[in-house]
Structures are given as C-alpha cells and as structure tokens.
C-alpha atoms as a PDB file:
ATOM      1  CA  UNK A   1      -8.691   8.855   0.548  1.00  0.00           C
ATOM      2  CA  UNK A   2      -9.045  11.380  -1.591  1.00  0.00           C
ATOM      3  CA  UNK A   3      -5.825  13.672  -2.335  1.00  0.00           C
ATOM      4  CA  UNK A   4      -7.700  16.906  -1.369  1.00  0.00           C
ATOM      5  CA  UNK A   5     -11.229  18.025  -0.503  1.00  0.00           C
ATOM      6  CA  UNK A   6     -13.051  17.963   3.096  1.00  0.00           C
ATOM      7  CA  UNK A   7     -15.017  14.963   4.188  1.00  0.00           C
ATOM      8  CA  UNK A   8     -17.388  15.290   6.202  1.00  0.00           C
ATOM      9  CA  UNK A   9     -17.092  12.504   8.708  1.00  0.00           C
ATOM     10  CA  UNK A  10     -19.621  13.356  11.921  1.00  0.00           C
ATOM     11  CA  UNK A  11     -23.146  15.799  11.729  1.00  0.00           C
ATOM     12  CA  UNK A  12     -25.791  14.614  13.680  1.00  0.00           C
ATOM     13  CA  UNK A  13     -24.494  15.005  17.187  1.00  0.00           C
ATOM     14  CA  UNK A  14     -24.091  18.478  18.884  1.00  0.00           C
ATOM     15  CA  UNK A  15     -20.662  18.700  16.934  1.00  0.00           C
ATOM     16  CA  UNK A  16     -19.676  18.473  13.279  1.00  0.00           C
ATOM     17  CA  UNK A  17     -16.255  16.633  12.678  1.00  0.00           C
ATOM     18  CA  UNK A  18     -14.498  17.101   8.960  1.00  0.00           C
ATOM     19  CA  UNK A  19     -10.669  16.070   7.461  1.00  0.00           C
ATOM     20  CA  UNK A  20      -9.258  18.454   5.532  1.00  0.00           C
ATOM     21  CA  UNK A  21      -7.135  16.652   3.183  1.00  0.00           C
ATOM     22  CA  UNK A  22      -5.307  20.002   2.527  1.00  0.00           C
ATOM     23  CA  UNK A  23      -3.496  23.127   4.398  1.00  0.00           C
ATOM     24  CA  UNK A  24      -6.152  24.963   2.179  1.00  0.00           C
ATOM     25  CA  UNK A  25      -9.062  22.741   2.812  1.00  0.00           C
ATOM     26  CA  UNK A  26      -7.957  23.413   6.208  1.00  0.00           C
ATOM     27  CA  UNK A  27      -7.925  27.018   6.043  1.00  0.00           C
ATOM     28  CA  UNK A  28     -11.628  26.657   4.547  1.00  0.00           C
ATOM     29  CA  UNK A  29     -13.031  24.903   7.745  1.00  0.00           C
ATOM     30  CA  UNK A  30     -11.251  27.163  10.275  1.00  0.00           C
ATOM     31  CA  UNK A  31     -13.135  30.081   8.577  1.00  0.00           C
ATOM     32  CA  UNK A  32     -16.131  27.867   9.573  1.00  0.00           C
ATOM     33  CA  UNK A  33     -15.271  27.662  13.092  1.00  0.00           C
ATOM     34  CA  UNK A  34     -13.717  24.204  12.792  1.00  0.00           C
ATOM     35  CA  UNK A  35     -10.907  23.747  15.554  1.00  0.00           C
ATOM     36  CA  UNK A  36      -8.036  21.235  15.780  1.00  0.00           C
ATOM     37  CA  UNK A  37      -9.576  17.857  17.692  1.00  0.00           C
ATOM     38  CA  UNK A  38      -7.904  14.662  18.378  1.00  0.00           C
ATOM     39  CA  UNK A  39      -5.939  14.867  14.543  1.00  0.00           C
ATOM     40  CA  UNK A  40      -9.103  16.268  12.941  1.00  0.00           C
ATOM     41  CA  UNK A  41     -11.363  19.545  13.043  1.00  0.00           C
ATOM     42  CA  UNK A  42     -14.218  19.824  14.975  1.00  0.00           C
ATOM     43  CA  UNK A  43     -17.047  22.789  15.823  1.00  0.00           C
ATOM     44  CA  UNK A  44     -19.853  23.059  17.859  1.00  0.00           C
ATOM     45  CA  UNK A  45     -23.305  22.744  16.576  1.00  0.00           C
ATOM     46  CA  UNK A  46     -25.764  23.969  19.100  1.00  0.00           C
ATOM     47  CA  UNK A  47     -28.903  24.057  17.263  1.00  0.00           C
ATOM     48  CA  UNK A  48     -30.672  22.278  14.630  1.00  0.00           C
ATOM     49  CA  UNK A  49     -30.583  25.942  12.898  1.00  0.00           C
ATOM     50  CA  UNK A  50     -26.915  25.890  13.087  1.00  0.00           C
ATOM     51  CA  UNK A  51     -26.365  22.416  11.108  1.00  0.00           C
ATOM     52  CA  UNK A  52     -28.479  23.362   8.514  1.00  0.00           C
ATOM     53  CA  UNK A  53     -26.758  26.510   7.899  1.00  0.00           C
ATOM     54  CA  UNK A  54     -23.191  24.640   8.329  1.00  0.00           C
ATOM     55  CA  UNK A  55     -24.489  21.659   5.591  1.00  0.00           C
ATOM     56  CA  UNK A  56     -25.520  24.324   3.399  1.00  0.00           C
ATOM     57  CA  UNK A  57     -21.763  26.088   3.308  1.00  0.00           C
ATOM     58  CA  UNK A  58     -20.350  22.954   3.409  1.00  0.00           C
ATOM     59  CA  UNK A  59     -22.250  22.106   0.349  1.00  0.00           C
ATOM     60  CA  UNK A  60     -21.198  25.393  -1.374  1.00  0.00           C
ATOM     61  CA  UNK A  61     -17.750  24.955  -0.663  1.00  0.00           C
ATOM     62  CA  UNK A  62     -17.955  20.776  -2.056  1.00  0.00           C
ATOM     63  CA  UNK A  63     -17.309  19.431   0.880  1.00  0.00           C
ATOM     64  CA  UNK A  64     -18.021  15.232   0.443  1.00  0.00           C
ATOM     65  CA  UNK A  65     -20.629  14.074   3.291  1.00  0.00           C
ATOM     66  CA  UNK A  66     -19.775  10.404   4.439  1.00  0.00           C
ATOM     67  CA  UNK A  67     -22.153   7.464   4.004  1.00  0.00           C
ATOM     68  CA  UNK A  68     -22.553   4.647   6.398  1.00  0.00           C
ATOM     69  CA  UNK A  69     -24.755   3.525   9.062  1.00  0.00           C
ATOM     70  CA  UNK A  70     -26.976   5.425  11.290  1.00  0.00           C
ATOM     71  CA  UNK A  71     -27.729   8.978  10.903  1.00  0.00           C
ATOM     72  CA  UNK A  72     -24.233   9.072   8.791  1.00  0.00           C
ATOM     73  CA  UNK A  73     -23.641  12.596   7.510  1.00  0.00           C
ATOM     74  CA  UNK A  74     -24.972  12.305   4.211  1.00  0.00           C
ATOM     75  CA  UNK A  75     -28.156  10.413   5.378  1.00  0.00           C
ATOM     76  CA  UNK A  76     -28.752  13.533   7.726  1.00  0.00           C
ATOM     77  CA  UNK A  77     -28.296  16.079   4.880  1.00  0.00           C
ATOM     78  CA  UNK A  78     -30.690  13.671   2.589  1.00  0.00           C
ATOM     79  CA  UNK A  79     -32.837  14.006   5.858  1.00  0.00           C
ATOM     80  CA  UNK A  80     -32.826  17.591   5.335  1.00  0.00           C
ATOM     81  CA  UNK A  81     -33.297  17.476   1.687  1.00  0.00           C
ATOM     82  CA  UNK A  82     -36.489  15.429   1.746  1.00  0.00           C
ATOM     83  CA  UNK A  83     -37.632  18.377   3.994  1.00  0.00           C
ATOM     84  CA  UNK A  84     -37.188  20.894   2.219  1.00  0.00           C
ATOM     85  CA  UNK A  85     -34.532  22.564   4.501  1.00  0.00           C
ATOM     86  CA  UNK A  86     -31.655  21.795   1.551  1.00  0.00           C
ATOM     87  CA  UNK A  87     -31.677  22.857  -2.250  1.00  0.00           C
ATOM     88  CA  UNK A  88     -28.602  21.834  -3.506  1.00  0.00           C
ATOM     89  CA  UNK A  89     -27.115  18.409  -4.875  1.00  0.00           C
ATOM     90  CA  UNK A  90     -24.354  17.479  -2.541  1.00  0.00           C
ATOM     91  CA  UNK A  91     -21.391  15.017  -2.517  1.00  0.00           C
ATOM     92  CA  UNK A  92     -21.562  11.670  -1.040  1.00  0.00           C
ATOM     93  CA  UNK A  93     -18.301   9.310  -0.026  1.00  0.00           C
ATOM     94  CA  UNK A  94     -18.059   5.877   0.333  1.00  0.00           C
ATOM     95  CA  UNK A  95     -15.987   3.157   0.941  1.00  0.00           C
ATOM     96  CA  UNK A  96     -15.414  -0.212  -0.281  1.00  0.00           C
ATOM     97  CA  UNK A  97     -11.868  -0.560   1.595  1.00  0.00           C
ATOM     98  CA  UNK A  98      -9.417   1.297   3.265  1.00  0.00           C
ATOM     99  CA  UNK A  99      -8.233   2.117  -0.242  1.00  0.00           C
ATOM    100  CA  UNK A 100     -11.035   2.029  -2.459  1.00  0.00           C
ATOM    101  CA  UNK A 101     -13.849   4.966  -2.375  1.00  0.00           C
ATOM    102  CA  UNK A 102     -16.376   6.110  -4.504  1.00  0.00           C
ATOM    103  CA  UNK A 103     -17.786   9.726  -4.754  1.00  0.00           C
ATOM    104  CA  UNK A 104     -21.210  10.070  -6.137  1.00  0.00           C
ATOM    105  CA  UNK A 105     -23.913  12.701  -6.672  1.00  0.00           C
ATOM    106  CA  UNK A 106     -26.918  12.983  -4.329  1.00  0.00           C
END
C-alpha cells in the first residue's frame, strides 16, 4: 500500500468506500462526508448526480481509484469519462500482490 494518499476502493453501489492512508487524508474525506465504517470510511451516494460530483473532488484532491473486476472504481470513472461527464486525468491503482502495486495515469 501506498504510505499516504486515499484509495478509492468501492463507487458504483449507492455508497462510496475510500482508505485514507493518513490522519490528513482522513481529515480530507470527512470534509467529504466520509464516516468511519467497518475500519474504513464510507458515505452515501444517493444519486448518479452525487457520484459524479464526489469522482470529480476526489479527482481534484488525487485520490487513486482502484482497478479490478466489475464496475471497479476506476472502470466507473472511465465510464464517466467516455461520457463526457469527467474532464480530468485521474489516478488508477493496481495490484500485482499484497505488496506490489502500480499507480498509473488514466
């Protein structure tokens, strides 16, 4: 894992989830709404509206979006990309093992 940043671990639901890897990267999602859940910070997402305003701070503030399978976070802001409803580049994490990740611009 990275020693400090916020990953972005769960988006497409009705909740996003994120790991703040510092008190201050902590401090950064609580002033998104992002509440203590289950050892790591969740918030509500009620509308498709909502998550695309969210990605877009999350992007500003370089949050890393997790690949993986199935709607994985940065797939979904890709998604959003592709139609039109995202500008920026964002920050995409990966992992090879437990140990080993790679961080790469979309």
């Amino acid at each position: 894992m990275p020693d400090e940043g916020i990953i972005v671990t769960e988006l497409a639901g009705r909740r996003a989830v994120a790991r703040a890897m510092t008190p201050t990267d902590e401090v950064d999602l609580a002033r998104l709404g992002f509440l203590p859940q289950d050892g790591r910070l969740a918030r509500a997402v009620p509308t498709e509206e909502d998550r695309i305003a969210l990605i877009r701070v999350l992007i500003d503030i370089g949050a890393l979006f997790a690949d993986g399978r199935d709607w994985c976070p940065a797939e979904l802001v890709a998604h959003y990309r592709e139609a039109g409803h995202i500008r920026q580049r964002f920050r995409v994490i990966s992992w090879n093992s437990p140990s080993n990740f790679r961080i790469r611009e979309a």
